[in-house]
PDB file of N, CA and C in Angstrom:
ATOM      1  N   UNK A   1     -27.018 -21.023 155.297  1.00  0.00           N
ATOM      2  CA  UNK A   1     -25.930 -21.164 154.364  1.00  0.00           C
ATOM      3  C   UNK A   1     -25.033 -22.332 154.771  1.00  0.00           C
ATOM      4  N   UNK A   2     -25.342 -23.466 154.690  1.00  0.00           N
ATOM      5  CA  UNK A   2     -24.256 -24.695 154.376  1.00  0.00           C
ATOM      6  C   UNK A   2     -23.326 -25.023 154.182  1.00  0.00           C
ATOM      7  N   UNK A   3     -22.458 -25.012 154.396  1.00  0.00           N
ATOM      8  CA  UNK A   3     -21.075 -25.437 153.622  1.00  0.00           C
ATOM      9  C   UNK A   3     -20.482 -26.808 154.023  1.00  0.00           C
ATOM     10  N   UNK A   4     -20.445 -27.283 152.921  1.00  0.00           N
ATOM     11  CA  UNK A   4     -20.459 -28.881 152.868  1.00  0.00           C
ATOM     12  C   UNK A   4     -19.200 -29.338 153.556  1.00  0.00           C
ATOM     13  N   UNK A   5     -19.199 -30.590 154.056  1.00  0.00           N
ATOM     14  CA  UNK A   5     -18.107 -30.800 155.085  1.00  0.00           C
ATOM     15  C   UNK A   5     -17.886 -29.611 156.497  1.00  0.00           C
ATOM     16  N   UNK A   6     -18.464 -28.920 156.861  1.00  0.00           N
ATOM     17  CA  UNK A   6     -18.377 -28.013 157.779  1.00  0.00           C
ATOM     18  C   UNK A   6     -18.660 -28.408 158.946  1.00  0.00           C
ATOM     19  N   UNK A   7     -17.998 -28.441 160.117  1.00  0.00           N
ATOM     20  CA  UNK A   7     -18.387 -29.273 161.246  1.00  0.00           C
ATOM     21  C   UNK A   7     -19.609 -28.418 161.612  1.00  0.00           C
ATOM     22  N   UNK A   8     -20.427 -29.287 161.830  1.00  0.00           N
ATOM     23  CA  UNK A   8     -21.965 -29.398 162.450  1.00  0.00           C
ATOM     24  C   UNK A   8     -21.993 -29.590 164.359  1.00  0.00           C
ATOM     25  N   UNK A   9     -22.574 -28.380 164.986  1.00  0.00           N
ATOM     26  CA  UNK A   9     -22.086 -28.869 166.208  1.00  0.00           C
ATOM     27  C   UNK A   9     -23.834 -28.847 167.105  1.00  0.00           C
ATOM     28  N   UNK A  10     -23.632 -29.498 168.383  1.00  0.00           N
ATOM     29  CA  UNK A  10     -24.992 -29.342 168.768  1.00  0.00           C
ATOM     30  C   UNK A  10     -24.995 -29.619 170.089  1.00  0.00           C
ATOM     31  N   UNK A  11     -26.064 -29.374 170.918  1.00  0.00           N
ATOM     32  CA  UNK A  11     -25.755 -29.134 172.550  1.00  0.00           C
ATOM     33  C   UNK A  11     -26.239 -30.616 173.230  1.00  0.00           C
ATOM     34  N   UNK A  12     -25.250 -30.930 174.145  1.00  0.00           N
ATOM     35  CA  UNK A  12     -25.282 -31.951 174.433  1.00  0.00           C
ATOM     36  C   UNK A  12     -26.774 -32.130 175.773  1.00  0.00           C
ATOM     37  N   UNK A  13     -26.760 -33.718 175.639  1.00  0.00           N
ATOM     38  CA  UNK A  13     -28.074 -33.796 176.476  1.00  0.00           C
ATOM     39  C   UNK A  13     -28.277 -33.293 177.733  1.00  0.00           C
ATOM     40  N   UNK A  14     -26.817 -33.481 178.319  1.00  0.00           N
ATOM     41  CA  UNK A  14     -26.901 -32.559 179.830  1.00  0.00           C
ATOM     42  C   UNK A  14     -26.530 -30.923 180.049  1.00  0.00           C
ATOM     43  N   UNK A  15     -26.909 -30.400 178.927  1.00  0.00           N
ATOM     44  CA  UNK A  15     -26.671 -29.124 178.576  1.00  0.00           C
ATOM     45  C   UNK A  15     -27.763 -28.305 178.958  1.00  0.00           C
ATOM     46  N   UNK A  16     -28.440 -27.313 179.441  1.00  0.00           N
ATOM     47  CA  UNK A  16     -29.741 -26.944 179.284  1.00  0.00           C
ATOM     48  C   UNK A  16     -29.383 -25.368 179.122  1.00  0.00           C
ATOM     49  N   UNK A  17     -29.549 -24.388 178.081  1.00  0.00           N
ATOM     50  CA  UNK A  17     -29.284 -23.300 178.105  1.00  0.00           C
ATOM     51  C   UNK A  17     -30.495 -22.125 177.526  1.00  0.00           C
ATOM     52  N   UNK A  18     -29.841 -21.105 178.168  1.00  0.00           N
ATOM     53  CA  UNK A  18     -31.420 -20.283 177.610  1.00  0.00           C
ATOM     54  C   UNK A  18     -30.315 -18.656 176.985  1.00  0.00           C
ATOM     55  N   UNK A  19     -30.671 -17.820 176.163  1.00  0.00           N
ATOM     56  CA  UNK A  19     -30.608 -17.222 175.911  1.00  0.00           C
ATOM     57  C   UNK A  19     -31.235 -14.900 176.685  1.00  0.00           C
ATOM     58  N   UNK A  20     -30.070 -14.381 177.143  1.00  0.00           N
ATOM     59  CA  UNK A  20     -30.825 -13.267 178.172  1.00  0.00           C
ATOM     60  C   UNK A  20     -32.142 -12.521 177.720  1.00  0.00           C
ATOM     61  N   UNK A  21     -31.714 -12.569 176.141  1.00  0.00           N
ATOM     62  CA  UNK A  21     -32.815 -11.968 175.192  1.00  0.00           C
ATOM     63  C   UNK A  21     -34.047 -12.557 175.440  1.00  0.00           C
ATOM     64  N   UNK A  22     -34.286 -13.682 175.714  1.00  0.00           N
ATOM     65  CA  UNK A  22     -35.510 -14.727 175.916  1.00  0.00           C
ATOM     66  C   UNK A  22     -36.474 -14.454 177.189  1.00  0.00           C
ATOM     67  N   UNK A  23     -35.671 -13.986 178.362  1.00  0.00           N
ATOM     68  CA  UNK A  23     -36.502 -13.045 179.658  1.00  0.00           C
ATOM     69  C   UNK A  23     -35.829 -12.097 179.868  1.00  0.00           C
ATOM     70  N   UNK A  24     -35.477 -11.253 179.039  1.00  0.00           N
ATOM     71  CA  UNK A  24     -35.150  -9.845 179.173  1.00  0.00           C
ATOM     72  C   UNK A  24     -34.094  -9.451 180.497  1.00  0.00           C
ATOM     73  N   UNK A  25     -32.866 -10.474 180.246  1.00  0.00           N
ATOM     74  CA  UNK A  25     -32.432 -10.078 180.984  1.00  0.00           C
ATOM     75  C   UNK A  25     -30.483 -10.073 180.246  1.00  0.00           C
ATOM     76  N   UNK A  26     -31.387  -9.289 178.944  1.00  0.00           N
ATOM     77  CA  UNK A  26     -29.781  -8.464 178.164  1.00  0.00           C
ATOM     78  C   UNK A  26     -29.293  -9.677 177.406  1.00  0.00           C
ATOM     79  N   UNK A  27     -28.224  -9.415 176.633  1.00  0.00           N
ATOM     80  CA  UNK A  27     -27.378 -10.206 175.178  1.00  0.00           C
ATOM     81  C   UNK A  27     -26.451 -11.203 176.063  1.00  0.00           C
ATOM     82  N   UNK A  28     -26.970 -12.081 177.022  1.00  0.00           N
ATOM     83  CA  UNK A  28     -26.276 -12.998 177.691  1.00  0.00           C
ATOM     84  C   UNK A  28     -26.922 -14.427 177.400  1.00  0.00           C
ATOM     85  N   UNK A  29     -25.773 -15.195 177.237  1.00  0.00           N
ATOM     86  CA  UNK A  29     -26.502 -16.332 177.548  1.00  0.00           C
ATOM     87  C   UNK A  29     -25.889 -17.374 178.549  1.00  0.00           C
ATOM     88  N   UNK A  30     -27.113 -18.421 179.131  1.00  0.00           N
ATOM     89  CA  UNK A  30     -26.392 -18.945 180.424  1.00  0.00           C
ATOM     90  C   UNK A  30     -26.255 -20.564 179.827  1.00  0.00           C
ATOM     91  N   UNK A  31     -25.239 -20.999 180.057  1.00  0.00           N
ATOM     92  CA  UNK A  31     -25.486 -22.606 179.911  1.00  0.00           C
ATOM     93  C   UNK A  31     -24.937 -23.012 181.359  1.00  0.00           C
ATOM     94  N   UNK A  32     -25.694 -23.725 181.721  1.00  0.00           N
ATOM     95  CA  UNK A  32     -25.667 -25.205 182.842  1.00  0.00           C
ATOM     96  C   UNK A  32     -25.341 -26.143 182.623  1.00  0.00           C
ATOM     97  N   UNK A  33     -24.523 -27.087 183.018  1.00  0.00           N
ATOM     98  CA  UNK A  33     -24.467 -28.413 182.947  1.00  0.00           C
ATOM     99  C   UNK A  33     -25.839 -29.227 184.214  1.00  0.00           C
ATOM    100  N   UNK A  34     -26.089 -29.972 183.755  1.00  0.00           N
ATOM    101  CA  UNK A  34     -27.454 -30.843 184.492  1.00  0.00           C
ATOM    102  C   UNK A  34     -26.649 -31.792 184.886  1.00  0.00           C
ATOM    103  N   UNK A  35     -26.549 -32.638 186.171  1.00  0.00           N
ATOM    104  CA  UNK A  35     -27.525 -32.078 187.295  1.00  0.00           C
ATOM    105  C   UNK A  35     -26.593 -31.239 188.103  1.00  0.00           C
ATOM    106  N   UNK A  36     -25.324 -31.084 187.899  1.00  0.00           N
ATOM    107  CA  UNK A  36     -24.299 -30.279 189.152  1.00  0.00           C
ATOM    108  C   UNK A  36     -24.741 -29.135 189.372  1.00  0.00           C
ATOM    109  N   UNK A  37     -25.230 -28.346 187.931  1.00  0.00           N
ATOM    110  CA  UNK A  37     -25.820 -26.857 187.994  1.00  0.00           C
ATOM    111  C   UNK A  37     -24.445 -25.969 187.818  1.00  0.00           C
ATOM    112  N   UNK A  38     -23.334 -26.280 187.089  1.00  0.00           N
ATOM    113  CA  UNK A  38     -22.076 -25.417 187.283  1.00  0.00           C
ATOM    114  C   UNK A  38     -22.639 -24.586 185.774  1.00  0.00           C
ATOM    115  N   UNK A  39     -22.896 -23.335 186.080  1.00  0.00           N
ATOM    116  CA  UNK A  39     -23.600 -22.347 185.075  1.00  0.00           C
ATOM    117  C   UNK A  39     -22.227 -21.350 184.463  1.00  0.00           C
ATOM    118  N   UNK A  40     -21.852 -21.131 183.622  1.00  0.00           N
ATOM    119  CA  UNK A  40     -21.532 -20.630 182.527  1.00  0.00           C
ATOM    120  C   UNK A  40     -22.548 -18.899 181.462  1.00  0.00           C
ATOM    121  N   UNK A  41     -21.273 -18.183 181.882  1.00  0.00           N
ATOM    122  CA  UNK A  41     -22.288 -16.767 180.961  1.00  0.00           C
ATOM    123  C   UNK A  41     -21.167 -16.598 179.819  1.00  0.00           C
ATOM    124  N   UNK A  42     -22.031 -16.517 178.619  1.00  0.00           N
ATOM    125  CA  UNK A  42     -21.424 -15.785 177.429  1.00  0.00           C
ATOM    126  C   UNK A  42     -22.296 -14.390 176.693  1.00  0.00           C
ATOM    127  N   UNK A  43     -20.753 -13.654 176.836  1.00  0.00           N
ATOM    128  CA  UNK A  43     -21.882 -12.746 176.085  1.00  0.00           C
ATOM    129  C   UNK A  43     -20.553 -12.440 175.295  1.00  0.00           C
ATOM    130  N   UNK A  44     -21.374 -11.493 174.466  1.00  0.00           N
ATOM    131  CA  UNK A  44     -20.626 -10.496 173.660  1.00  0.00           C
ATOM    132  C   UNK A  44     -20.237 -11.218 172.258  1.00  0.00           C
ATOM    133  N   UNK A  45     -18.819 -11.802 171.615  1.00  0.00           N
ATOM    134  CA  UNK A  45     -18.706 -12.485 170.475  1.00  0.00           C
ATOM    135  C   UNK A  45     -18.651 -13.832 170.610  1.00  0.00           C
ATOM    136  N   UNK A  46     -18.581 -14.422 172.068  1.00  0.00           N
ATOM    137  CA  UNK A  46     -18.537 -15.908 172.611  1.00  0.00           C
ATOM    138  C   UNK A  46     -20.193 -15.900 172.254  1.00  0.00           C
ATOM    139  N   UNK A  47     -21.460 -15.264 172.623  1.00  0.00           N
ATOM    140  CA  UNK A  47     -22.488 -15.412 172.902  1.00  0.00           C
ATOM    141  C   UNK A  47     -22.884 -15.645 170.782  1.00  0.00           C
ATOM    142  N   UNK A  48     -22.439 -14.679 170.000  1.00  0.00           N
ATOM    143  CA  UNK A  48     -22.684 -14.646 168.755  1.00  0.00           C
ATOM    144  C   UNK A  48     -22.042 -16.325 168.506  1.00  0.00           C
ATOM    145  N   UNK A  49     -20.779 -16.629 169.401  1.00  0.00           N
ATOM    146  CA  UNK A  49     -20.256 -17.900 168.295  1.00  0.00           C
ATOM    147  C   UNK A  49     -21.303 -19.480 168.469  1.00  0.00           C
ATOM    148  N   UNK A  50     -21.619 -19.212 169.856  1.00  0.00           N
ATOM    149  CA  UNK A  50     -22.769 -19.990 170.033  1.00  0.00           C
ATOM    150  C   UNK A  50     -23.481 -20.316 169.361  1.00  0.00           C
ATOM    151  N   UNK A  51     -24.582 -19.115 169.166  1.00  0.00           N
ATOM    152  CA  UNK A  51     -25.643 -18.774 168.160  1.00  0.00           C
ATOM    153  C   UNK A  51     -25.446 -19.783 166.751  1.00  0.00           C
ATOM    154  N   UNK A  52     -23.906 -18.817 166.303  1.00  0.00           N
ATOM    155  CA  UNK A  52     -23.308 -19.175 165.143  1.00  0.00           C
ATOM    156  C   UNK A  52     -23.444 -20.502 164.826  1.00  0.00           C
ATOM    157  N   UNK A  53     -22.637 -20.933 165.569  1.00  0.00           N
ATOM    158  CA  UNK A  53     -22.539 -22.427 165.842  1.00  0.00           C
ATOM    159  C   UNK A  53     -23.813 -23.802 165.664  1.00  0.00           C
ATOM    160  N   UNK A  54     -25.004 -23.465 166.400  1.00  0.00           N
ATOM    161  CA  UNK A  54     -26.305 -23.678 166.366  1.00  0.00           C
ATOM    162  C   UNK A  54     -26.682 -23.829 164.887  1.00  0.00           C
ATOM    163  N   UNK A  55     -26.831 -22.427 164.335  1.00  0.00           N
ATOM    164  CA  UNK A  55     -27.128 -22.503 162.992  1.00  0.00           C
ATOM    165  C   UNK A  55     -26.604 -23.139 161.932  1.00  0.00           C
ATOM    166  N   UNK A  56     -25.487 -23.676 162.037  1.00  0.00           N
ATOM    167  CA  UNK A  56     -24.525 -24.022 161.053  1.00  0.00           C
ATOM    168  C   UNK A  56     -23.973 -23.232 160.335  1.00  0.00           C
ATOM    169  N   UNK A  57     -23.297 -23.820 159.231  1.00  0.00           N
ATOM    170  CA  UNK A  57     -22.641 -22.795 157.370  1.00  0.00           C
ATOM    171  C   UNK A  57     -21.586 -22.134 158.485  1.00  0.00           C
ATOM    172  N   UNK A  58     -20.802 -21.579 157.730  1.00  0.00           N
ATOM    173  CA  UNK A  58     -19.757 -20.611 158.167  1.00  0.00           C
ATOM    174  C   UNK A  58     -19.700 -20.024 159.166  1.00  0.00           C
ATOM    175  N   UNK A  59     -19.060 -20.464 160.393  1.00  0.00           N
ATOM    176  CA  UNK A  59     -19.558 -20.057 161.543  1.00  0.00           C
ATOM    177  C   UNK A  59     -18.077 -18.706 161.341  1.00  0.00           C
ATOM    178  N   UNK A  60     -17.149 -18.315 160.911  1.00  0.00           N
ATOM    179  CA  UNK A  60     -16.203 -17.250 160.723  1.00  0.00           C
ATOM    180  C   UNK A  60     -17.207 -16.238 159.919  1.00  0.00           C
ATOM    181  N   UNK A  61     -17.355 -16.508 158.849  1.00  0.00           N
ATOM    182  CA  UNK A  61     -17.977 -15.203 158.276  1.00  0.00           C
ATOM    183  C   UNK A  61     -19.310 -14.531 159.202  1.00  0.00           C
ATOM    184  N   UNK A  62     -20.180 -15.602 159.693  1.00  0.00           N
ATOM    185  CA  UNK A  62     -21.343 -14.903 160.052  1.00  0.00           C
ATOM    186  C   UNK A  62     -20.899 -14.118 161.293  1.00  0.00           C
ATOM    187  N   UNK A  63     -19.443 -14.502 162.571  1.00  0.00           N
ATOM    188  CA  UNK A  63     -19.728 -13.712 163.431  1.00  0.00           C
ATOM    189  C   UNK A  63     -18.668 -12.606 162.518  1.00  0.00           C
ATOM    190  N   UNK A  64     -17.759 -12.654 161.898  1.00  0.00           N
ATOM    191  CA  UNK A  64     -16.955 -11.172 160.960  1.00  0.00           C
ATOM    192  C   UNK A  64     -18.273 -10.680 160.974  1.00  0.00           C
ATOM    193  N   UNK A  65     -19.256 -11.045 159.823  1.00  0.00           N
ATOM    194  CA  UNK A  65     -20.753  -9.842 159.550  1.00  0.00           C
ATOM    195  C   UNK A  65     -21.126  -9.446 160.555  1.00  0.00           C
ATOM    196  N   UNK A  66     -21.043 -10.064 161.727  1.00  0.00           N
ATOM    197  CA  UNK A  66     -21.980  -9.348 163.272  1.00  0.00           C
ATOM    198  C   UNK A  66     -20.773  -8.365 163.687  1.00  0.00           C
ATOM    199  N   UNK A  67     -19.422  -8.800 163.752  1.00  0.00           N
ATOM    200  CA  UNK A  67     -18.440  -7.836 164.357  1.00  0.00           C
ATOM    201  C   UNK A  67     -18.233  -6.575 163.324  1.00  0.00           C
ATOM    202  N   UNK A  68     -17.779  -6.949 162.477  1.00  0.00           N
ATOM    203  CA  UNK A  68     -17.530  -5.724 161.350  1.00  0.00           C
ATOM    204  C   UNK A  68     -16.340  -6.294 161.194  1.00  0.00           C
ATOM    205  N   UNK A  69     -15.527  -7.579 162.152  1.00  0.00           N
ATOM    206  CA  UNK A  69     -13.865  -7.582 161.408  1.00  0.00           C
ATOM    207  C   UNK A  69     -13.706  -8.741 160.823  1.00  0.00           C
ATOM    208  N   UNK A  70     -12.369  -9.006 160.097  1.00  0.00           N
ATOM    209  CA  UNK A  70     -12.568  -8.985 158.822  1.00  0.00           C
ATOM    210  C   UNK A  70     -12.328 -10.601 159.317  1.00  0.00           C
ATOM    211  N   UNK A  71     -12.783 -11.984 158.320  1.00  0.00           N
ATOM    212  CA  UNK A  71     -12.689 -13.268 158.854  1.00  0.00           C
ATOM    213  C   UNK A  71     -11.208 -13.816 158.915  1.00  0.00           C
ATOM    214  N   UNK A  72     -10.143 -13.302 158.712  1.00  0.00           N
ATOM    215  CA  UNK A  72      -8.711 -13.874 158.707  1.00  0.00           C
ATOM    216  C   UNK A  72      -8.535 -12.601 160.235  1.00  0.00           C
ATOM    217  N   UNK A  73      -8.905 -11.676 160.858  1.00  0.00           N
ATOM    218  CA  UNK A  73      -8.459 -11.429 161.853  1.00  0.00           C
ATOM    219  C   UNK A  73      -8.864 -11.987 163.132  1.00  0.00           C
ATOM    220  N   UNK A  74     -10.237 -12.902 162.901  1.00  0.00           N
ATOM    221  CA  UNK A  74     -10.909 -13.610 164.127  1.00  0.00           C
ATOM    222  C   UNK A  74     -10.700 -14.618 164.076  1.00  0.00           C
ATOM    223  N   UNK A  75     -10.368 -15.601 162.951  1.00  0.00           N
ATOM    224  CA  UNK A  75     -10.537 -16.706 162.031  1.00  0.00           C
ATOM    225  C   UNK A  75      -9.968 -17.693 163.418  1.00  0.00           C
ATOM    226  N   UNK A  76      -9.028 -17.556 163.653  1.00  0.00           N
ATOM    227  CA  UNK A  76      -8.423 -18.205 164.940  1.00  0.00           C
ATOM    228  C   UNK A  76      -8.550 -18.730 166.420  1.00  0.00           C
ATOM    229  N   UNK A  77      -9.198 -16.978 166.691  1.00  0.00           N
ATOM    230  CA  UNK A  77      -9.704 -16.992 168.113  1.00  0.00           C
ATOM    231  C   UNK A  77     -11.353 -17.761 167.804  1.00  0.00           C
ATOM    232  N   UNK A  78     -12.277 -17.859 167.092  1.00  0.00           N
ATOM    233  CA  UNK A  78     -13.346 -18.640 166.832  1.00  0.00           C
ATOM    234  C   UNK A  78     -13.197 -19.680 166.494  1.00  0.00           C
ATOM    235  N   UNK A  79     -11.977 -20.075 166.184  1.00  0.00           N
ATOM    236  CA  UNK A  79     -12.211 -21.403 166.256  1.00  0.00           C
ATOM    237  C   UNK A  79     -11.488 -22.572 167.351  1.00  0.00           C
ATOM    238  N   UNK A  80     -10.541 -21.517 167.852  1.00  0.00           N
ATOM    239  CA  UNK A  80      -9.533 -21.746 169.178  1.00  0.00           C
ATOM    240  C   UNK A  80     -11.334 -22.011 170.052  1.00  0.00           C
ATOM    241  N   UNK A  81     -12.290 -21.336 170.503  1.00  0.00           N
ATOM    242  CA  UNK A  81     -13.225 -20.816 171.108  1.00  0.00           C
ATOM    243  C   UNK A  81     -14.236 -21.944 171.134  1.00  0.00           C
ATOM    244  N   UNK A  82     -14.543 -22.214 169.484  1.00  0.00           N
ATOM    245  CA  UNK A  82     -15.582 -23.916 169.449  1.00  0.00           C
ATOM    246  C   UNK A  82     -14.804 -25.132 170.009  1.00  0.00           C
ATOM    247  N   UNK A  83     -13.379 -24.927 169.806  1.00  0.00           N
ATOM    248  CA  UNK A  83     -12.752 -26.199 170.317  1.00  0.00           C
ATOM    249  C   UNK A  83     -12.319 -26.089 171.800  1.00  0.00           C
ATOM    250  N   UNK A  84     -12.647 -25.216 172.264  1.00  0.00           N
ATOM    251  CA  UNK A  84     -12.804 -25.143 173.801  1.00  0.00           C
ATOM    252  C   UNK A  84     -14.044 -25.324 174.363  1.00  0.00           C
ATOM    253  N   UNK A  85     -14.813 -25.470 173.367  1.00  0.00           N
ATOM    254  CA  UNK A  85     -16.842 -25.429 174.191  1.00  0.00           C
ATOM    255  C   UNK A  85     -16.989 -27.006 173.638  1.00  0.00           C
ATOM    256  N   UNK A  86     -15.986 -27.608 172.785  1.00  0.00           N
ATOM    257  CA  UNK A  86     -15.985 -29.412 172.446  1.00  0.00           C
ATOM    258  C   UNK A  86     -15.509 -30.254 173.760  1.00  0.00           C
ATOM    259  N   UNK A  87     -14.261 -29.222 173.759  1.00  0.00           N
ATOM    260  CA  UNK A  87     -13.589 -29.681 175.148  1.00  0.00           C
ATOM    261  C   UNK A  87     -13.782 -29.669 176.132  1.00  0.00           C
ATOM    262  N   UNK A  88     -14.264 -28.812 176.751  1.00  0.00           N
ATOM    263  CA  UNK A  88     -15.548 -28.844 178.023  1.00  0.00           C
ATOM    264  C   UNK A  88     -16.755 -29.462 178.286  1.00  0.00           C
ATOM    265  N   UNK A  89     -17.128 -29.700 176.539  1.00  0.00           N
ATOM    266  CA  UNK A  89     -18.523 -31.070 176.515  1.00  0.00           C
ATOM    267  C   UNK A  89     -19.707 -29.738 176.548  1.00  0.00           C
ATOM    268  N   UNK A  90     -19.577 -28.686 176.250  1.00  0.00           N
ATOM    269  CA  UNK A  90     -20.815 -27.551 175.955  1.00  0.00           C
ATOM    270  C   UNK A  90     -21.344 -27.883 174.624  1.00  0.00           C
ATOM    271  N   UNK A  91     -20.370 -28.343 173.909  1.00  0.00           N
ATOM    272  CA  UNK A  91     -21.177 -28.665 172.554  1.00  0.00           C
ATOM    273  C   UNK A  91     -20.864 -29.710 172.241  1.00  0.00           C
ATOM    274  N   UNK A  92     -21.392 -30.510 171.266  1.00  0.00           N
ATOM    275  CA  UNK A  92     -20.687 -31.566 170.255  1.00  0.00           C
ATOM    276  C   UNK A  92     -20.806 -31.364 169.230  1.00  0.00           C
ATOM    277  N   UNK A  93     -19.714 -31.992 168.705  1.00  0.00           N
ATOM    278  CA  UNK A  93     -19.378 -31.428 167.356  1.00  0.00           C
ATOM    279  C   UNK A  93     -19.402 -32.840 166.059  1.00  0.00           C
ATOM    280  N   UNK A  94     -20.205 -32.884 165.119  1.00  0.00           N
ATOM    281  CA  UNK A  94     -20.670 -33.606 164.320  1.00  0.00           C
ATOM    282  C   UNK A  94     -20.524 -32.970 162.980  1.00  0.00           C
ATOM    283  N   UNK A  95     -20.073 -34.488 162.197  1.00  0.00           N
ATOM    284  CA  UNK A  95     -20.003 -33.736 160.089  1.00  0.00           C
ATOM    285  C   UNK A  95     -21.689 -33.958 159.922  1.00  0.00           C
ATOM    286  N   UNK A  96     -21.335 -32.605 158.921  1.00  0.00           N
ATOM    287  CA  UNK A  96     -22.809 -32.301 158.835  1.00  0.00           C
ATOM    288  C   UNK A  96     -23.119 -33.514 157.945  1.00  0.00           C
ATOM    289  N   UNK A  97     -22.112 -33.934 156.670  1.00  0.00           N
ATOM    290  CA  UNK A  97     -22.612 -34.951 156.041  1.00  0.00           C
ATOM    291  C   UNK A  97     -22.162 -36.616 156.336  1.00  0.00           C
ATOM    292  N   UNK A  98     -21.264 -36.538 157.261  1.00  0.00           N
ATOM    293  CA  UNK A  98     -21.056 -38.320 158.015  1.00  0.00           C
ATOM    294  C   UNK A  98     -21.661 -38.223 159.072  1.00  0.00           C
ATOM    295  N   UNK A  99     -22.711 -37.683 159.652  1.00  0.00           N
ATOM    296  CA  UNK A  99     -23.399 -38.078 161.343  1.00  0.00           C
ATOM    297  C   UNK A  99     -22.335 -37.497 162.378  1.00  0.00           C
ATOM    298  N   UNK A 100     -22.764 -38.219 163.036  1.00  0.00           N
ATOM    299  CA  UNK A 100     -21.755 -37.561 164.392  1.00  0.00           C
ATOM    300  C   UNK A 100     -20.295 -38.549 164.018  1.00  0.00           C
ATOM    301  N   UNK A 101     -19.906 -37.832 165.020  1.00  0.00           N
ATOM    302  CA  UNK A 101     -17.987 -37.846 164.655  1.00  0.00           C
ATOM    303  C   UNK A 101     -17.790 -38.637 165.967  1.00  0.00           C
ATOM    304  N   UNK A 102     -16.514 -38.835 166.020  1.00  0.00           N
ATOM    305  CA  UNK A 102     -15.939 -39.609 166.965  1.00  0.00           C
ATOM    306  C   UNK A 102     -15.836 -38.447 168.590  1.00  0.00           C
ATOM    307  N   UNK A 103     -16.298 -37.559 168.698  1.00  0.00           N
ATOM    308  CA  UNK A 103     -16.009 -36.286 169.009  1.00  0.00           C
ATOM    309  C   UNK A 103     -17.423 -36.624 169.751  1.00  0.00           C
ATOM    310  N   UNK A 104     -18.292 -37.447 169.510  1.00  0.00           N
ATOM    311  CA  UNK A 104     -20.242 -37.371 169.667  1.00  0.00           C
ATOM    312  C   UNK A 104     -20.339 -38.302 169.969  1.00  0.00           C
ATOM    313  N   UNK A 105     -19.821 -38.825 171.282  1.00  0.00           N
ATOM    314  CA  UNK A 105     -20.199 -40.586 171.697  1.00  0.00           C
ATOM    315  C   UNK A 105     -21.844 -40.939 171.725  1.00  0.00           C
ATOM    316  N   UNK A 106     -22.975 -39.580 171.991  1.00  0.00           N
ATOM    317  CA  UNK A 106     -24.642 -39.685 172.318  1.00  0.00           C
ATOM    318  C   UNK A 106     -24.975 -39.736 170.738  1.00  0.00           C
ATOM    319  N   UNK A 107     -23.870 -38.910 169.768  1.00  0.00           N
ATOM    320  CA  UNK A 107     -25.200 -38.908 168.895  1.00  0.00           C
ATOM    321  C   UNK A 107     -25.077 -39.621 167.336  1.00  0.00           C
TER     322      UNK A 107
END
């Protein structure tokens, strides 16, 4: 689900992350930065905003549908949350319809 103008975000090259579900080791996921190795766990609605995030379209409504609450009570903390994983360089963040942003010096 798309939504036009919606920031588009994506994992940067020195990023390498795997998901717990992937070797059975539970709803965690780990990201690393390459080469220092300073590893990072998200789980729980950080781990959904990830996900979220990845996929594109509405990253508020899809984790509300996973939580059950409602998108003006999270609306904030998810997005307080992507602009802390921009700011750390876990993700980059790109318009889905102008390319990467000033925000995406790689891409």
């Amino acid at each position: 689900m798309e939504t036009p103008d919606a920031p588009r975000y994506r994992v940067p090259d020195d990023i390498a992350w795997i998901d717990g579900t992937e070797i059975g080791m539970g709803e965690e996921l780990y990201t690393t930065r390459l080469p220092s190795g300073d590893t990072v766990q998200l789980t729980g609605t950080a781990r959904m905003v990830w996900h979220a995030a990845l996929e594109g379209g509405d990253i508020v409504r899809h984790v509300s549908t996973m939580t059950s609450v409602a998108p003006a009570d999270i609306s904030r903390q998810v997005t307080d949350f992507l602009d802390e994983l921009v700011v750390q360089r876990f993700l980059l963040m790109c318009q889905s319809s102008q390319g990467p942003s000033a925000s995406d010096p790689a891409g």
